[in-house]
Protein backbone atom coordinates (compact mmCIF):
# COMPACT_ATOMS: atom_id res chain seq x y z
CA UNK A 1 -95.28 18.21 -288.47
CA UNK A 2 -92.81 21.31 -289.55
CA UNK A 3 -92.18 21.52 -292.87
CA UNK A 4 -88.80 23.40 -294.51
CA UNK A 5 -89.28 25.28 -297.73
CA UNK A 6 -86.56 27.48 -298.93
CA UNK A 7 -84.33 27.45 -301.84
CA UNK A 8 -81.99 29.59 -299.56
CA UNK A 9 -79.30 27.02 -299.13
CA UNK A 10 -77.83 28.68 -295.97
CA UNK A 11 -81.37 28.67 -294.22
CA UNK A 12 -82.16 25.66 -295.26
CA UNK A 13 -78.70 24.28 -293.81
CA UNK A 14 -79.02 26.30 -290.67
CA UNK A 15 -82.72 25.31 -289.92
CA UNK A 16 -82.19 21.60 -290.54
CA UNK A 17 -79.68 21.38 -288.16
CA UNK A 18 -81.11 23.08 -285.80
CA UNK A 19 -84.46 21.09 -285.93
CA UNK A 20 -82.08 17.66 -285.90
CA UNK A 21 -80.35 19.35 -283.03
CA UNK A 22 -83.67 19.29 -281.19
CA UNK A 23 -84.88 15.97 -282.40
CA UNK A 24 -87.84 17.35 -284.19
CA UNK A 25 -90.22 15.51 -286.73
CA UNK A 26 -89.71 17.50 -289.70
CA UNK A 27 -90.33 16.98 -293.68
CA UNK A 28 -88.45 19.05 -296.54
CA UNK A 29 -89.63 20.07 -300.06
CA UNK A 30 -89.08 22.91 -302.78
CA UNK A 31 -91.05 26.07 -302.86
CA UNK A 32 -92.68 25.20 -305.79
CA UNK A 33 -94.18 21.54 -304.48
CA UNK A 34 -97.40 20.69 -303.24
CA UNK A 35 -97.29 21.54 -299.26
CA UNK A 36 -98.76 18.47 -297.29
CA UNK A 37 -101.87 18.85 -296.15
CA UNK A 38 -101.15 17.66 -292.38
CA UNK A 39 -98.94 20.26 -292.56
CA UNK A 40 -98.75 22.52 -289.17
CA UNK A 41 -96.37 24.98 -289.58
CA UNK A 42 -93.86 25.63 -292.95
CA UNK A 43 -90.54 27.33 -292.16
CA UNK A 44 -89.11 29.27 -295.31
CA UNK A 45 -86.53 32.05 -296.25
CA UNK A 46 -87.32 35.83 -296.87
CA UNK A 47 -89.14 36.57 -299.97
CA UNK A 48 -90.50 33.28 -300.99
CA UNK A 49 -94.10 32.47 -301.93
CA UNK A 50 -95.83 29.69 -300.66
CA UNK A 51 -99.09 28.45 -301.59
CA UNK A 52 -100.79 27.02 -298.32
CA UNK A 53 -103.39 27.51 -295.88
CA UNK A 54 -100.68 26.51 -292.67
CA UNK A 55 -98.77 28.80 -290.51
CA UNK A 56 -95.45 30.37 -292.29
CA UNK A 57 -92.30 31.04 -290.38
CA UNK A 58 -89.44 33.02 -291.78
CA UNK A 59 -86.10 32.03 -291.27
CA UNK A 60 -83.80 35.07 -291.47
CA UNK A 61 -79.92 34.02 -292.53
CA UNK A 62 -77.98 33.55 -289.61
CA UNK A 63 -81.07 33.15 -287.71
CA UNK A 64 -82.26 29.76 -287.24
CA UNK A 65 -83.09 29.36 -283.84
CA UNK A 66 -85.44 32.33 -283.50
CA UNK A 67 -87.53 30.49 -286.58
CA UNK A 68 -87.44 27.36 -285.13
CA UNK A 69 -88.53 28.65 -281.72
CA UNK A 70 -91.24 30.42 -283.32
CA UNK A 71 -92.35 27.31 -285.13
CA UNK A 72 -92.29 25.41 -282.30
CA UNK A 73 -94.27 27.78 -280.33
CA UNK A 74 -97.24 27.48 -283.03
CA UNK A 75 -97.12 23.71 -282.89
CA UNK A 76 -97.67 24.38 -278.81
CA UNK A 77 -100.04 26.92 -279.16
CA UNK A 78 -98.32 28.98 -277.12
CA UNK A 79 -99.45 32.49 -277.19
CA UNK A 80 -98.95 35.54 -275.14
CA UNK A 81 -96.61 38.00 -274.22
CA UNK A 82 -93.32 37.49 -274.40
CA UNK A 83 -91.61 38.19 -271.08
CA UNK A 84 -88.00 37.79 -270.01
CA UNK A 85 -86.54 37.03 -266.20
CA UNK A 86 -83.49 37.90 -264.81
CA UNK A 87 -81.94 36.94 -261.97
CA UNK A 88 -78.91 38.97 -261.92
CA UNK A 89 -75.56 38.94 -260.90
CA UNK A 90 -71.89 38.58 -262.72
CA UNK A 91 -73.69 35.88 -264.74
CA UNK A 92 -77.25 36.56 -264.46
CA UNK A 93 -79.07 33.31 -265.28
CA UNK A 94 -82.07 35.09 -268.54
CA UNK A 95 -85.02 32.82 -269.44
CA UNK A 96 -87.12 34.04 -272.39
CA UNK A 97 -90.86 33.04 -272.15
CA UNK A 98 -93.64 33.24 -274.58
CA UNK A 99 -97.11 32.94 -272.65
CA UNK A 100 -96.34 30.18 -270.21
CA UNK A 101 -93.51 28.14 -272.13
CA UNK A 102 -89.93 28.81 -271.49
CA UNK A 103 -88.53 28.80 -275.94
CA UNK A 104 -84.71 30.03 -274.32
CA UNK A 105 -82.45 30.21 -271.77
CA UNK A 106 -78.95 31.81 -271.35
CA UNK A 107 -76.35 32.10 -268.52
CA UNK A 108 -73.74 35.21 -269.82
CA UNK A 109 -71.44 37.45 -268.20
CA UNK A 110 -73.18 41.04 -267.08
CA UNK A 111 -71.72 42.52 -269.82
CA UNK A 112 -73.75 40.55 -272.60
CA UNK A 113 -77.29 40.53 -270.76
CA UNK A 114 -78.60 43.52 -272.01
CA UNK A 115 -77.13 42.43 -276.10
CA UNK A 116 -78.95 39.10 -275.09
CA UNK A 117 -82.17 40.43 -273.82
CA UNK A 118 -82.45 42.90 -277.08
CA UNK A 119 -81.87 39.87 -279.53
CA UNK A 120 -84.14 37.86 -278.25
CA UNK A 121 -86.61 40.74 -277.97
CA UNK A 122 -86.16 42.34 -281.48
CA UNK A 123 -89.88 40.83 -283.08
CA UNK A 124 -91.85 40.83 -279.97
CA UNK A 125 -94.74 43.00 -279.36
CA UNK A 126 -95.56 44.80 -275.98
CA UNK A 127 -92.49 42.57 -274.14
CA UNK A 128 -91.90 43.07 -270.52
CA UNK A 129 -88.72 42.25 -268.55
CA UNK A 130 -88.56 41.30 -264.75
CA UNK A 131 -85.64 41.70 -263.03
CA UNK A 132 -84.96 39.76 -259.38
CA UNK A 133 -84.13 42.48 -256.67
CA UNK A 134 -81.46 40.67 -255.16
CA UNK A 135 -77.81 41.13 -256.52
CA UNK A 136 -78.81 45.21 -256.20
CA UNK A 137 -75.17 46.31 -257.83
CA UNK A 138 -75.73 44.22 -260.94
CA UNK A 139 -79.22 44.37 -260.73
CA UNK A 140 -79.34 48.40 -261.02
CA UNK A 141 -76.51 48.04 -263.71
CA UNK A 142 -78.85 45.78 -265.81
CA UNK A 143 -82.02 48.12 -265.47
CA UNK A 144 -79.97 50.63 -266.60
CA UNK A 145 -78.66 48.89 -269.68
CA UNK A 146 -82.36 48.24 -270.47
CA UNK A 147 -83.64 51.39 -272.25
CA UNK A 148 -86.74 50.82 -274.46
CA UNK A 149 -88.33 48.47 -272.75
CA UNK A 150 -90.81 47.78 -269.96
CA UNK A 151 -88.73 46.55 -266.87
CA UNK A 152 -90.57 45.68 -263.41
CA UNK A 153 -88.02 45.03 -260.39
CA UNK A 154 -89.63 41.52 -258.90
CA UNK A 155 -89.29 40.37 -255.16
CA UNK A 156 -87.22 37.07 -256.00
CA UNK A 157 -87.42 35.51 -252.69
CA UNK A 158 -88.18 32.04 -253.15
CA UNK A 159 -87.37 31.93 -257.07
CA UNK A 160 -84.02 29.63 -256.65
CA UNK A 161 -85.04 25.90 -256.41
CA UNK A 162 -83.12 23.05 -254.61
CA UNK A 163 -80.85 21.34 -256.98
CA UNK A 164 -80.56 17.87 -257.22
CA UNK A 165 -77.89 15.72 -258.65
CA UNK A 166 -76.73 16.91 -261.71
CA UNK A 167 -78.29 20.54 -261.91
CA UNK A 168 -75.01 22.30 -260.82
CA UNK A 169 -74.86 25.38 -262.15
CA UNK A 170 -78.82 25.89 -263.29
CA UNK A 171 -80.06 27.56 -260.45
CA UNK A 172 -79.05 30.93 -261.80
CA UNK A 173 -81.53 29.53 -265.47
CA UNK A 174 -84.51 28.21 -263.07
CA UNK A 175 -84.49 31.26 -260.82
CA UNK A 176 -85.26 33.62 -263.94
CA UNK A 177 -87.56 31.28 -265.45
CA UNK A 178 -89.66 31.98 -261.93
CA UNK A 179 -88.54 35.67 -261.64
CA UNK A 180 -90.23 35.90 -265.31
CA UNK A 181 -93.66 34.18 -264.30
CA UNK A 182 -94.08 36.81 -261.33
CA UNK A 183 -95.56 39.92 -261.72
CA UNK A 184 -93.15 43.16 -260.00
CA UNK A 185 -93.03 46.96 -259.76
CA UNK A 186 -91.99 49.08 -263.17
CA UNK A 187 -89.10 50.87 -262.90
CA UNK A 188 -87.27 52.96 -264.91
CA UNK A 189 -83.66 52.92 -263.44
CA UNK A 190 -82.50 51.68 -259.79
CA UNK A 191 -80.96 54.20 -258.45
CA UNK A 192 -78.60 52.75 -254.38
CA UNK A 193 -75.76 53.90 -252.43
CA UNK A 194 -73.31 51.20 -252.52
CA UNK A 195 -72.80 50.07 -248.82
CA UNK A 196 -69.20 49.72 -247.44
CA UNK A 197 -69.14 46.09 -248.05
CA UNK A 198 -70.07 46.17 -251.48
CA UNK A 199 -67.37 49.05 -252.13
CA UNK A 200 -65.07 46.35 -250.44
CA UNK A 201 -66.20 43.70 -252.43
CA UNK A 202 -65.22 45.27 -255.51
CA UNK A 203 -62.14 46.52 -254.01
CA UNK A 204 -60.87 43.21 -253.34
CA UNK A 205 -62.28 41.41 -256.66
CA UNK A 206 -59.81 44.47 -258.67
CA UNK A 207 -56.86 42.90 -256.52
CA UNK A 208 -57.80 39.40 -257.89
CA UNK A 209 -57.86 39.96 -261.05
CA UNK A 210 -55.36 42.43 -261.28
CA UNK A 211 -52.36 41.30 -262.98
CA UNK A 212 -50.26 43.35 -260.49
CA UNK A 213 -52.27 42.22 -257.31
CA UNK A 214 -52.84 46.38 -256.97
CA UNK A 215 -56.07 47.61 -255.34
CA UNK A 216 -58.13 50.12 -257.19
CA UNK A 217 -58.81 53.03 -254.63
CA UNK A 218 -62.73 53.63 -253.33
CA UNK A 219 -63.64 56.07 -255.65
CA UNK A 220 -62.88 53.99 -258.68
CA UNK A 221 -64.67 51.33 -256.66
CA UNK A 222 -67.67 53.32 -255.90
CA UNK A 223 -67.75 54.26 -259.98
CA UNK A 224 -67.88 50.52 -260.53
CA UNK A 225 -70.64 50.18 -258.37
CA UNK A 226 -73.03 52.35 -259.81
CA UNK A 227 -72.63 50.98 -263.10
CA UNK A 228 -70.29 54.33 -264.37
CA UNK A 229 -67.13 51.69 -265.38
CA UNK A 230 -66.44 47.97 -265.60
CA UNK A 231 -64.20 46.65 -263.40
CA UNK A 232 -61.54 46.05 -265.94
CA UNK A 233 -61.99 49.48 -266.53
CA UNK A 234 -61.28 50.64 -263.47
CA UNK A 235 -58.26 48.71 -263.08
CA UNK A 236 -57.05 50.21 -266.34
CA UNK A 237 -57.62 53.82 -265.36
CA UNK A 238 -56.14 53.28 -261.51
CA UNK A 239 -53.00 51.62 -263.74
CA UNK A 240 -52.21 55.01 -265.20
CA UNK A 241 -52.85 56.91 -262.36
C-alpha cells in the first residue's frame, strides 16, 4: 500500500489525483501520525520528516507523476537502468523504461522529443537512449538534439507490432518500447546526405502547409534536412526572400 504524507496542499492535491487517476490502493495521513506498519512506500513533499522504516518518495510541486511513477516502481521492484526508445519520425512514438517495466509513454511532435526525453531523464543515473535507425532525417535531427546523454542508434527492424482492433495509432508507443529493450551502436551525432527524394519530400510538405501553396527552393530544403531549420522556418525565410 502507498501512503501520502505531506502538509503541502498542492502535492498532496496533485498526487491524490494522480494515484485515483491510476486506480491505486492508497491511504493518507499527517506528517506527524503514526505511519502504518504494512506500509510499502510513503510519498511526501520536500523538506518533511518522516519517522519510518519504508521507502520515501518526494513529490516535487508540479510534479506528481514522476513521484508516483517512482513509487510505483518500488512497489514492483523494478530496478535498473533507466533507458528510453525512440522510434522517430514527425511524431516519434518515446517509451521510458526502468529495468524491464515500461513507467511512461509519449507520442509528440519532433520538436518536443528531445524537452520530453530530458524531463523524464532529469533524476536518473547512468541513463541510456536508443534511437530506431529508420526515419534517418528525423532520426539524425533527434541524436543531435540529444547532447549529454548516452545515445546508441538501434537496428529497429522488426520493433513495430501488428495492431489489432483498437490500437490505431500505438504502433509508433510499442515500437519504442522494443527499440528501448534492444541493445545498439553509441553514437554521438548522425551525420547523411539527404537523398533526392527526401529533399523532395520536404519540398512538397513546405507547399502543403504553406499558406500560399509556394515551394521552398532545394537549398532551404536541404537545410531542413539536416536538422539546420524547421520547416516552418524555412517557409518563413523563403517568404522574405
Amino acid at each position: 500500500m502507498i501512503v501520502v504524507a505531506t502538509e503541502d496542499f498542492e502535492v498532496y492535491h496533485d498526487v491524490v489525483n494522480e494515484l485515483r487517476s491510476r486506480g491505486a490502493e492508497f491511504t493518507t495521513i499527517e506528517p506527524e501520525a503514526d505511519v502504518p506498519a504494512d506500509v510499502r512506500v510513503v510519498i511526501t513533499g520536500v523538506d518533511e520528516v518522516l519517522d519510518t522504516d519504508a521507502p520515501v518518495v518526494v513529490a516535487e510541486p508540479d510534479e506528481p507523476r514522476r513521484a508516483v511513477e517512482e513509487a510505483f516502481a518500488l512497489l514492483r521492484g523494478s530496478t535498473g537502468r533507466t533507458t528510453v526508445g525512440i522510434d522517430p519520425g514527425e511524431r516519434p512514438g518515446i517509451a521510458v523504461l526502468r529495468g524491464e517495466t515500461v513507467v511512461s509513454v509519449f507520442h509528440v511532435p519532433i520538436e518536443d522529443a528531445a524537452e520530453v526525453v530530458c524531463r523524464e531523464l532529469a533524476d536518473a543515473v547512468d541513463p541510456v537512449v536508443r534511437v530506431g535507425d529508420g526515419a534517418r532525417l528525423q532520426g539524425t535531427r533527434i541524436i543531435d538534439d540529444l547532447d549529454g546523454f548516452r545515445v546508441e542508434l538501434v537496428d529497429e527492424t522488426g520493433t513495430t507490432p501488428s495492431l489489432g482492433t483498437g490500437a490505431r495509432g500505438m504502433g509508433d508507443v510499442l515500437a519504442a518500447v522494443n527499440i528501448a529493450r534492444l541493445d545498439g551502436e553509441v553514437v554521438e551525432n548522425r551525420t547523411i546526405t539527404p537523398t533526392a527524394g527526401e529533399i523532395q519530400l520536404i519540398k512538397n510538405r513546405s507547399r502543403e502547409r504553406s499558406t500560399e501553396n509556394r515551394t521552398i527552393n532545394e537549398e532551404l530544403a536541404r537545410r531542413v534536412a539536416v536538422g539546420e531549420l524547421t520547416l516552418d522556418e524555412a517557409i518563413d525565410e523563403h517568404a522574405e526572400e
